[in-house]
Every structure is written in C-alpha cells, then in structure tokens.
PDB file of N, CA and C in Angstrom:
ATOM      1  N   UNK A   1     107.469  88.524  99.542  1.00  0.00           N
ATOM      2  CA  UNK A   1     107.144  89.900  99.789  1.00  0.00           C
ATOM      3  C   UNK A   1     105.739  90.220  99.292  1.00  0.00           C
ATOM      4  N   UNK A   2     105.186  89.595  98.110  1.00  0.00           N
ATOM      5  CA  UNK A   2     104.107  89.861  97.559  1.00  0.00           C
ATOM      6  C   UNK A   2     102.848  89.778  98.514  1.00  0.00           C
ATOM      7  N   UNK A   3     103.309  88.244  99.469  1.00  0.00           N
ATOM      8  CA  UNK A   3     102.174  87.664 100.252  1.00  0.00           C
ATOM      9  C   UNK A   3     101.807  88.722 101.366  1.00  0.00           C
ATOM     10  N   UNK A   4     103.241  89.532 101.843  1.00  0.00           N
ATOM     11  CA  UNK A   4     103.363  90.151 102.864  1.00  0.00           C
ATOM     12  C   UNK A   4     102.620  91.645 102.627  1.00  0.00           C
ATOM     13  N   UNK A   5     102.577  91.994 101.536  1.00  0.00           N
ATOM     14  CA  UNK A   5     102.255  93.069 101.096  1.00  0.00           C
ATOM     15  C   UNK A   5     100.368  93.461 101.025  1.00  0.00           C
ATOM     16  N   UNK A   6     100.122  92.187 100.240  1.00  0.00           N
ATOM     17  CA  UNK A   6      98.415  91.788  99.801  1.00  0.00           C
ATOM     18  C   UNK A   6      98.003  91.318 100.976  1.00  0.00           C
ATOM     19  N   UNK A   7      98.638  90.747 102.222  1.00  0.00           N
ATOM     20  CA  UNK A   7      98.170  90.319 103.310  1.00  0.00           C
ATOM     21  C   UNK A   7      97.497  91.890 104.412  1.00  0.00           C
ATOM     22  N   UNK A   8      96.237  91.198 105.096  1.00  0.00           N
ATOM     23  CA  UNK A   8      95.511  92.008 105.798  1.00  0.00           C
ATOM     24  C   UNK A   8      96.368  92.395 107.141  1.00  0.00           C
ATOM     25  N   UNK A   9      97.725  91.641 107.330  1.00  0.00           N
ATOM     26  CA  UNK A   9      97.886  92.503 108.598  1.00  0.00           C
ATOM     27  C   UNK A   9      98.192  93.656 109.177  1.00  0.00           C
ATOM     28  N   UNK A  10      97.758  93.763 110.508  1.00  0.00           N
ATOM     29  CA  UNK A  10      98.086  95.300 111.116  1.00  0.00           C
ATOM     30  C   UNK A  10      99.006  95.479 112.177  1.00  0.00           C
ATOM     31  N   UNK A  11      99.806  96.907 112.028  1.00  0.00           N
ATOM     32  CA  UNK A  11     100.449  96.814 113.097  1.00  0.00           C
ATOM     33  C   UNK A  11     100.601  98.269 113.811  1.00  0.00           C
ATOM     34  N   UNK A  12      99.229  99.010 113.686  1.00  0.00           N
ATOM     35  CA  UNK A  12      99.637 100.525 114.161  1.00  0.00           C
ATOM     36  C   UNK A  12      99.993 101.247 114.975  1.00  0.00           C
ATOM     37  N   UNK A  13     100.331 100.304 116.065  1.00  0.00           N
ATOM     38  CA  UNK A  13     101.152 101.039 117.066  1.00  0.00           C
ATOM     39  C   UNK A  13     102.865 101.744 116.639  1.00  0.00           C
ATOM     40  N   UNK A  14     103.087 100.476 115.530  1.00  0.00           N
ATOM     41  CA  UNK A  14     104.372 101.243 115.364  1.00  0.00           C
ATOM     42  C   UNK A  14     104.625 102.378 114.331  1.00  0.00           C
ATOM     43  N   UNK A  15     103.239 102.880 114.003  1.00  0.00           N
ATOM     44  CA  UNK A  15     103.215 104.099 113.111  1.00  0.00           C
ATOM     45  C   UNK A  15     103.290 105.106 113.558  1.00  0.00           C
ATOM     46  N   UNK A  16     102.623 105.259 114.909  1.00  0.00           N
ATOM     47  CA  UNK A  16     102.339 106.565 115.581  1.00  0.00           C
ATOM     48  C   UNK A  16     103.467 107.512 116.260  1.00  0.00           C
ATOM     49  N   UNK A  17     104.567 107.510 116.114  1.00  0.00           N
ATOM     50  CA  UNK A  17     105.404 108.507 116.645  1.00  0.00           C
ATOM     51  C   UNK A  17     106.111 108.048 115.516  1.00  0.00           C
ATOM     52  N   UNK A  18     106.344 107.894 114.332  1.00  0.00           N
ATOM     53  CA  UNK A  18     106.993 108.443 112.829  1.00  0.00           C
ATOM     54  C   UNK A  18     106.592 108.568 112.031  1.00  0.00           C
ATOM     55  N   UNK A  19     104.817 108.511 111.921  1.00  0.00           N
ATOM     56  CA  UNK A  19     104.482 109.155 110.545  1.00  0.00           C
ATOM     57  C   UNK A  19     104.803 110.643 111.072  1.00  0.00           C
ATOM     58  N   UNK A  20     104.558 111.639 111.890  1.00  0.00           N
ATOM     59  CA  UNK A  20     104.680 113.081 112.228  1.00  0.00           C
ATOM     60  C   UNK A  20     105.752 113.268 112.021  1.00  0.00           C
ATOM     61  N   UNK A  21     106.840 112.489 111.526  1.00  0.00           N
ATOM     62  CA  UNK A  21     108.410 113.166 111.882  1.00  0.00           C
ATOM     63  C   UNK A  21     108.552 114.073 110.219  1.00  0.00           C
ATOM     64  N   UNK A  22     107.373 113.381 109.148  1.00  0.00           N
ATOM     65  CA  UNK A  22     107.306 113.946 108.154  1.00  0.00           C
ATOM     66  C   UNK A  22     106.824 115.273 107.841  1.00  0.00           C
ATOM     67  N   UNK A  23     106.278 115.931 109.148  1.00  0.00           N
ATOM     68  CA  UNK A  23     106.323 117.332 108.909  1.00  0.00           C
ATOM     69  C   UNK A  23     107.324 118.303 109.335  1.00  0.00           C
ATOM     70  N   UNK A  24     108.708 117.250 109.989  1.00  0.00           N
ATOM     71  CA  UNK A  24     109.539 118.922 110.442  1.00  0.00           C
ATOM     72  C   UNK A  24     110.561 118.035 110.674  1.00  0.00           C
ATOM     73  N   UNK A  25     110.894 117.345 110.599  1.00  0.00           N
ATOM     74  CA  UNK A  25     112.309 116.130 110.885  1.00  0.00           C
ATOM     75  C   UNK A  25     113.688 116.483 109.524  1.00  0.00           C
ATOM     76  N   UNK A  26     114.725 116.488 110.355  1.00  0.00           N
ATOM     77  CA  UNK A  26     115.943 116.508 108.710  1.00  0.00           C
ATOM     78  C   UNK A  26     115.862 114.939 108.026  1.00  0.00           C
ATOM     79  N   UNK A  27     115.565 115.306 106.878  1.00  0.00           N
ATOM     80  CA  UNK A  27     115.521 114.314 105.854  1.00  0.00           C
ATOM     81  C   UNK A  27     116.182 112.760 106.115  1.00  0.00           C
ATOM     82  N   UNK A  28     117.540 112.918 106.469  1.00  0.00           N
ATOM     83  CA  UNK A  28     118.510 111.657 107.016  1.00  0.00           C
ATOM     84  C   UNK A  28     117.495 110.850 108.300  1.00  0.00           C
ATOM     85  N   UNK A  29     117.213 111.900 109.265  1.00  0.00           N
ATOM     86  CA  UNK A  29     116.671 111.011 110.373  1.00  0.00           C
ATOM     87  C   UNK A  29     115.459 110.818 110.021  1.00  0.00           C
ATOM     88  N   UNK A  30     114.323 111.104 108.930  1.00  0.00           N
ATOM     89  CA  UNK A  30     112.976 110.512 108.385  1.00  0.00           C
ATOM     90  C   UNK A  30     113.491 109.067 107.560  1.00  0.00           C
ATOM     91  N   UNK A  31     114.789 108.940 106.718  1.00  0.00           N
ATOM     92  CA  UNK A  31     114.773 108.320 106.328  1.00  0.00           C
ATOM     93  C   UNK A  31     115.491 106.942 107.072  1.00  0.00           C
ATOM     94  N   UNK A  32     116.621 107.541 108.083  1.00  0.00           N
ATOM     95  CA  UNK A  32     116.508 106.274 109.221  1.00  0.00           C
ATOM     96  C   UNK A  32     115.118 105.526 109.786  1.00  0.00           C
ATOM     97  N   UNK A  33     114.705 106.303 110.019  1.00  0.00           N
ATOM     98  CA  UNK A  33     113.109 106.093 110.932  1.00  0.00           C
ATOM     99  C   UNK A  33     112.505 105.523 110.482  1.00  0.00           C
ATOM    100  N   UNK A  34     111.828 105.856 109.047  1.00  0.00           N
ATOM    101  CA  UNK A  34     110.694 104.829 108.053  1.00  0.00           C
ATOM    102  C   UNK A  34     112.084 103.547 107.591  1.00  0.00           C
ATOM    103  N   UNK A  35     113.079 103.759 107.523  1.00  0.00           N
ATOM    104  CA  UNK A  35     113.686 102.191 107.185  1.00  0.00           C
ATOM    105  C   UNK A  35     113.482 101.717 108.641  1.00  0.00           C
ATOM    106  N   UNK A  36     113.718 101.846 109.252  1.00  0.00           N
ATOM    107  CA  UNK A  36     113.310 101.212 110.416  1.00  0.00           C
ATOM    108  C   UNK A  36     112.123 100.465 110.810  1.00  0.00           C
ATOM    109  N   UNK A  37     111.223 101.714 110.434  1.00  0.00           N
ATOM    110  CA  UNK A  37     109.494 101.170 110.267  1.00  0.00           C
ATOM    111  C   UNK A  37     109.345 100.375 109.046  1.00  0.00           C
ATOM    112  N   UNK A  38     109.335 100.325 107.879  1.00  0.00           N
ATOM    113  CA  UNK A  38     109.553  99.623 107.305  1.00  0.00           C
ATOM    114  C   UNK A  38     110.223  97.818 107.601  1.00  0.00           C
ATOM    115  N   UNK A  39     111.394  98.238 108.238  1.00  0.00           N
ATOM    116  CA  UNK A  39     111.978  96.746 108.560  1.00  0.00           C
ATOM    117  C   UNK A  39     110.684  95.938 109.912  1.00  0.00           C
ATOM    118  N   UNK A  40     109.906  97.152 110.865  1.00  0.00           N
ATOM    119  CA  UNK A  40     109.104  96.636 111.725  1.00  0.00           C
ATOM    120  C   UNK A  40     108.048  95.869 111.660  1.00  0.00           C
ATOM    121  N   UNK A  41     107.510  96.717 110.384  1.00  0.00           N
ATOM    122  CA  UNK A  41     106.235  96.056 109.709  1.00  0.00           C
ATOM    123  C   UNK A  41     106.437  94.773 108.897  1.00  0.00           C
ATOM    124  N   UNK A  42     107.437  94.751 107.969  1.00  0.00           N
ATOM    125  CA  UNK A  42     107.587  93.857 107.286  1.00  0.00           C
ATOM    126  C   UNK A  42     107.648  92.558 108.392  1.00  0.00           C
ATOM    127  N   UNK A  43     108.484  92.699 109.306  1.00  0.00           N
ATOM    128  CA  UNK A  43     108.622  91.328 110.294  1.00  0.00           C
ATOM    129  C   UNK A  43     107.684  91.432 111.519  1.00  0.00           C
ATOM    130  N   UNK A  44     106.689  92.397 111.381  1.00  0.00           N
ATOM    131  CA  UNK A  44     105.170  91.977 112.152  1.00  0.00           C
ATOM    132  C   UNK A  44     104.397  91.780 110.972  1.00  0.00           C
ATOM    133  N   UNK A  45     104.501  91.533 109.761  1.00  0.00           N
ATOM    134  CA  UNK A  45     103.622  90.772 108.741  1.00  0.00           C
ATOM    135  C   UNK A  45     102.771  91.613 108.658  1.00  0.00           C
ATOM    136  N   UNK A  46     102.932  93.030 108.508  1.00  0.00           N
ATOM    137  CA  UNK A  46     101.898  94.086 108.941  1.00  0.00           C
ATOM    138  C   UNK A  46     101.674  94.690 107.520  1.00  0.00           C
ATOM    139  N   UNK A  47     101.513  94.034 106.159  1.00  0.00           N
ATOM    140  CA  UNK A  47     100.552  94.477 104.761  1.00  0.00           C
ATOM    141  C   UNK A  47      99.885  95.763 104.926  1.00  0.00           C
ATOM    142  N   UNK A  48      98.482  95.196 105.297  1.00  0.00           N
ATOM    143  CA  UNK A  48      98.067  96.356 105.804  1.00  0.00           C
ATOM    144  C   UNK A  48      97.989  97.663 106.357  1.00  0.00           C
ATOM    145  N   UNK A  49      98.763  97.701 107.324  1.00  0.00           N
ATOM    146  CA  UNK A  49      99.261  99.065 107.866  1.00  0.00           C
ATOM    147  C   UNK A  49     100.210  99.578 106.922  1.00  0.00           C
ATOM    148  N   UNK A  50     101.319  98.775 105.901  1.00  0.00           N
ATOM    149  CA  UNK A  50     102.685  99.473 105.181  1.00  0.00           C
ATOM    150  C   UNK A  50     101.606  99.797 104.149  1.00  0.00           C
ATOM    151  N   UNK A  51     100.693  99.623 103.507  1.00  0.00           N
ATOM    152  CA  UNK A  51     100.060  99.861 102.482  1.00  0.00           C
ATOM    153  C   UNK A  51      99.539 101.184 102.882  1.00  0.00           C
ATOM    154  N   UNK A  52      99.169 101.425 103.962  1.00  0.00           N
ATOM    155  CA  UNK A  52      98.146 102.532 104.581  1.00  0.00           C
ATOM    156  C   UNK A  52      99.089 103.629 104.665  1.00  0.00           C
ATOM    157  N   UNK A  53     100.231 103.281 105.202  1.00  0.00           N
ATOM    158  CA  UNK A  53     101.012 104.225 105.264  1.00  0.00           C
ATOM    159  C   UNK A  53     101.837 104.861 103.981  1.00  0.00           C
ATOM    160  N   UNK A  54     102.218 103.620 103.443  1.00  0.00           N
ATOM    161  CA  UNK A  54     102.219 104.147 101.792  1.00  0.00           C
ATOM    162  C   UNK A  54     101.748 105.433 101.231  1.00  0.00           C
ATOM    163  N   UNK A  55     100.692 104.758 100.817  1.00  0.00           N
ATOM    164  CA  UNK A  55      99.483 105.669 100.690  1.00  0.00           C
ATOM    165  C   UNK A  55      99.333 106.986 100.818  1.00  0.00           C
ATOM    166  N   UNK A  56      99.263 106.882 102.452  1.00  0.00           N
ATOM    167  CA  UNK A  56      99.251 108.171 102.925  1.00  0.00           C
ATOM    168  C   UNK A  56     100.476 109.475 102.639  1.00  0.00           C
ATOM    169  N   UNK A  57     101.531 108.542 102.598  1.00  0.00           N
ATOM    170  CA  UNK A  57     102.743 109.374 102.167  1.00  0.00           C
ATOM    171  C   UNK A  57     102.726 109.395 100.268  1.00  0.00           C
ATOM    172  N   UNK A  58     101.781 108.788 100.044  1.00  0.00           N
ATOM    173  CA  UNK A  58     101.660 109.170  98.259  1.00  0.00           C
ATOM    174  C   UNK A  58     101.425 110.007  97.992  1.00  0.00           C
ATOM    175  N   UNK A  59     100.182 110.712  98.721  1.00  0.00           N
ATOM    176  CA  UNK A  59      99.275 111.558  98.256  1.00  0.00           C
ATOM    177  C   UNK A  59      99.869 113.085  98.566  1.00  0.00           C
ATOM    178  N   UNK A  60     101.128 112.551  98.595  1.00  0.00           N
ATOM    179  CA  UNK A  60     102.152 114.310  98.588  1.00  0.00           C
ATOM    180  C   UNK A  60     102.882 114.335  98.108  1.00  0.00           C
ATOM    181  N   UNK A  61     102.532 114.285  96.672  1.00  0.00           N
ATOM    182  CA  UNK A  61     103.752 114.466  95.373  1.00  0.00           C
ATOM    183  C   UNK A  61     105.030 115.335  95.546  1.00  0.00           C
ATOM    184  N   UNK A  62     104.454 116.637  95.683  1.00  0.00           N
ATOM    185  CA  UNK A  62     105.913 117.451  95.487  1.00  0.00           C
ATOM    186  C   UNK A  62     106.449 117.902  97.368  1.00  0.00           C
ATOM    187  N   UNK A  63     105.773 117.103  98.218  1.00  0.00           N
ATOM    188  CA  UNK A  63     106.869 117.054  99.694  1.00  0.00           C
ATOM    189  C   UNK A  63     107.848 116.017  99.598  1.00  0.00           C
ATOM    190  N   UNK A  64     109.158 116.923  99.341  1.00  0.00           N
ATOM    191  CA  UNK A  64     110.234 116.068  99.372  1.00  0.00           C
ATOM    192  C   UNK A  64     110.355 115.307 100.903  1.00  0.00           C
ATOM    193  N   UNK A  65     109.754 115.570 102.208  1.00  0.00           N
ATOM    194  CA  UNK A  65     109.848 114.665 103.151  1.00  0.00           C
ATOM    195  C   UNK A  65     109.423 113.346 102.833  1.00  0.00           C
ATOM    196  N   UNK A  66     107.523 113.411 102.537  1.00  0.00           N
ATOM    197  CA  UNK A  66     107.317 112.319 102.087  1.00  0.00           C
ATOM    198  C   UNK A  66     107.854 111.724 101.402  1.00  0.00           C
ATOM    199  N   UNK A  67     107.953 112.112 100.143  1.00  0.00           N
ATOM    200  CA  UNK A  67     109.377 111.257  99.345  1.00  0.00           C
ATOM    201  C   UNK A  67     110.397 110.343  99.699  1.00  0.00           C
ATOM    202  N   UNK A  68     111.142 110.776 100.522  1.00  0.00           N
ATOM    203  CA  UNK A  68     111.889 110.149 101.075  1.00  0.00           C
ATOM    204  C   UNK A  68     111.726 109.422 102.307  1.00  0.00           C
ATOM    205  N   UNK A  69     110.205 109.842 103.054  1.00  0.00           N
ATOM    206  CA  UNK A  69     109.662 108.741 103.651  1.00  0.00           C
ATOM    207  C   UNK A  69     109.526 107.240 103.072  1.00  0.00           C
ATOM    208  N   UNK A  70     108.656 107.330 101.904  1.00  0.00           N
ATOM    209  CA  UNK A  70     107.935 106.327 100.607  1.00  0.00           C
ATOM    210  C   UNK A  70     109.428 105.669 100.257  1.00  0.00           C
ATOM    211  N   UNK A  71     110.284 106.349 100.269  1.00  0.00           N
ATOM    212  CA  UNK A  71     111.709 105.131  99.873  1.00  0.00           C
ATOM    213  C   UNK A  71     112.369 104.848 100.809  1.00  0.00           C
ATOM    214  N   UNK A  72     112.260 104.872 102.211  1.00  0.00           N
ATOM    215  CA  UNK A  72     112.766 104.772 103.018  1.00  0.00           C
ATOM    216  C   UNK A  72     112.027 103.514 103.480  1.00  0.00           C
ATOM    217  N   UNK A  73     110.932 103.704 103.548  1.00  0.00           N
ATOM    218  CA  UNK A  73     109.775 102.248 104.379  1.00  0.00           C
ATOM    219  C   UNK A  73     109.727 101.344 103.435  1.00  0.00           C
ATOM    220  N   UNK A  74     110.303 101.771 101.772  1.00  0.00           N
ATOM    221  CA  UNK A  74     110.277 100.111 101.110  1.00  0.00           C
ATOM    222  C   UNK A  74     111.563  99.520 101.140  1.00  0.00           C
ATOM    223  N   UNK A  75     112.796 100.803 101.326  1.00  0.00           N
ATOM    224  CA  UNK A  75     113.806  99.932 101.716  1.00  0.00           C
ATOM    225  C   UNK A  75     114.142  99.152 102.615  1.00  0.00           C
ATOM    226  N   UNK A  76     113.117  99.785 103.750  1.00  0.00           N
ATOM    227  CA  UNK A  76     113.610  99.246 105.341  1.00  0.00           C
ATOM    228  C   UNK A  76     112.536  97.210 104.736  1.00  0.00           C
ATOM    229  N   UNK A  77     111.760  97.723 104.332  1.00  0.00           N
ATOM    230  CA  UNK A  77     111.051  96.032 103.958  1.00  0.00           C
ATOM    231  C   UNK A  77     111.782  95.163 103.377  1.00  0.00           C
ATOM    232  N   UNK A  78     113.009  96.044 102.493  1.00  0.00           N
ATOM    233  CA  UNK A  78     114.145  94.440 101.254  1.00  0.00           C
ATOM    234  C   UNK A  78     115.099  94.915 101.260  1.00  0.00           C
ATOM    235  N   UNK A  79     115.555  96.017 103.049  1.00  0.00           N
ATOM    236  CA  UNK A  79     117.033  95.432 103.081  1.00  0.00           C
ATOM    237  C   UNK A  79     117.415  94.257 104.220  1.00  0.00           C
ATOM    238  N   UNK A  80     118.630  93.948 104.037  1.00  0.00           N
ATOM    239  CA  UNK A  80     119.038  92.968 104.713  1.00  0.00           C
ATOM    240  C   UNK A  80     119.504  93.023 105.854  1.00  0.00           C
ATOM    241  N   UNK A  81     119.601  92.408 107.024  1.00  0.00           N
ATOM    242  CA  UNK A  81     119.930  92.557 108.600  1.00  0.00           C
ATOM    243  C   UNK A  81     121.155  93.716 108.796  1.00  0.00           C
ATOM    244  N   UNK A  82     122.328  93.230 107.760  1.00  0.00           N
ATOM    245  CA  UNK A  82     123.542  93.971 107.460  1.00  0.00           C
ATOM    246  C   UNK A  82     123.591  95.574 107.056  1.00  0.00           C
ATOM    247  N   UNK A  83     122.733  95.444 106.033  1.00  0.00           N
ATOM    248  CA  UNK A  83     122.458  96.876 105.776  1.00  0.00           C
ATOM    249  C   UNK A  83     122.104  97.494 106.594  1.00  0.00           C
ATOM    250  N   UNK A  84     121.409  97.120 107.741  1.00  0.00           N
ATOM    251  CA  UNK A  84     120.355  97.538 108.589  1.00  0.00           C
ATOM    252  C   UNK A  84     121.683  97.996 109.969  1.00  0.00           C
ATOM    253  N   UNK A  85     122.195  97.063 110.097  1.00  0.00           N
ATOM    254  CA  UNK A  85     123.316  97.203 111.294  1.00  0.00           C
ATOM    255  C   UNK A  85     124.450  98.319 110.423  1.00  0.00           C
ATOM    256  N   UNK A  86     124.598  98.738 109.529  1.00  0.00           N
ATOM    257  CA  UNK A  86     125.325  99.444 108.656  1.00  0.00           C
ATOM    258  C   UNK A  86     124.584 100.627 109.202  1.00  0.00           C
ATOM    259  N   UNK A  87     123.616 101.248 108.729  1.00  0.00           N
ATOM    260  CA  UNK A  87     122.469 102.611 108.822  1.00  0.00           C
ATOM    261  C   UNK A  87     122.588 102.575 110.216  1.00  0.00           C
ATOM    262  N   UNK A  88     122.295 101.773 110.908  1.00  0.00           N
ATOM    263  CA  UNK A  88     122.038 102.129 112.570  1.00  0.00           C
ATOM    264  C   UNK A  88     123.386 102.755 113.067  1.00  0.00           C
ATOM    265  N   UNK A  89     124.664 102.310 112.535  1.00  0.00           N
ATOM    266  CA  UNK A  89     125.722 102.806 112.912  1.00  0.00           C
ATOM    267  C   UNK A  89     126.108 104.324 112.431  1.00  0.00           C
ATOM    268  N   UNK A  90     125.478 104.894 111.383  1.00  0.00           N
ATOM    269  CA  UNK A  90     125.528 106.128 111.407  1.00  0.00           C
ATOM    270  C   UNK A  90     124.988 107.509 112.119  1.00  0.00           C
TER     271      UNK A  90
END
C-alpha cells in the first residue's frame, strides 16, 4: 500500500462525477461512492490522484461530508473484495 500511495500514478477520470457529490449527497451514498473510488484508484495504481483527492477533502475540517468522504476513499483502498460485495448489496 505504501508503494501505491508514494507512487506518481494518475487516474482522473474517475474523480470527476464524485468529488461534487460532497456538496449535497446523503452521507451513506458519499460514503458508498468514495469506497468505491477509493477501491478504483487503488487498483488503477492511481497514488497520485488518491493523494490529491485526499487532500482536497482535508482542507475541510469541520464538513462532516468531507469527513466521511476522507474515510470512505481509505476504506474503499484496504477493504477486501467481500466487504466490497457486502456495501454494494445495501
């Protein structure tokens, strides 16, 4: 995960229709969405872009969306296929 993380890759196509869901989306479906994105990036080796997006969702301390964006895209990176088929079913 470390390599994947410090690594330069990009993948921003799959950012662009769910970073916005963080200004008006119910909380549950932001946090489906970035685990999702999260699980996308991680298996397009995409460092770079999860860092960027990180980031970007850091720099809004007290928006509880972001918030739960920022734990949503590191879970979607170290959970497992199962977990993943678990969440999709809700």
């Amino acid at each position: 995960m470390a390599v994947l993380l410090a690594g330069p890759g990009r993948a921003d196509e799959l950012v662009a229709d769910v970073l916005p869901l963080t200004q008006h989306a119910p909380l549950g479906e932001i946090f489906r969405r970035f685990v999702a994105l999260g699980a996308a990036l991680g298996d397009a080796a995409a460092g770079g872009t999860f860092r960027e997006v990180f980031a970007s969702l850091s720099g809004r301390p007290a928006d509880r969306r972001a918030l739960v964006a920022r734990i949503a895209l590191a879970h979607g990176l170290i959970m497992t296929e199962e977990d993943h088929a678990r969440l999709s079913q809700k």
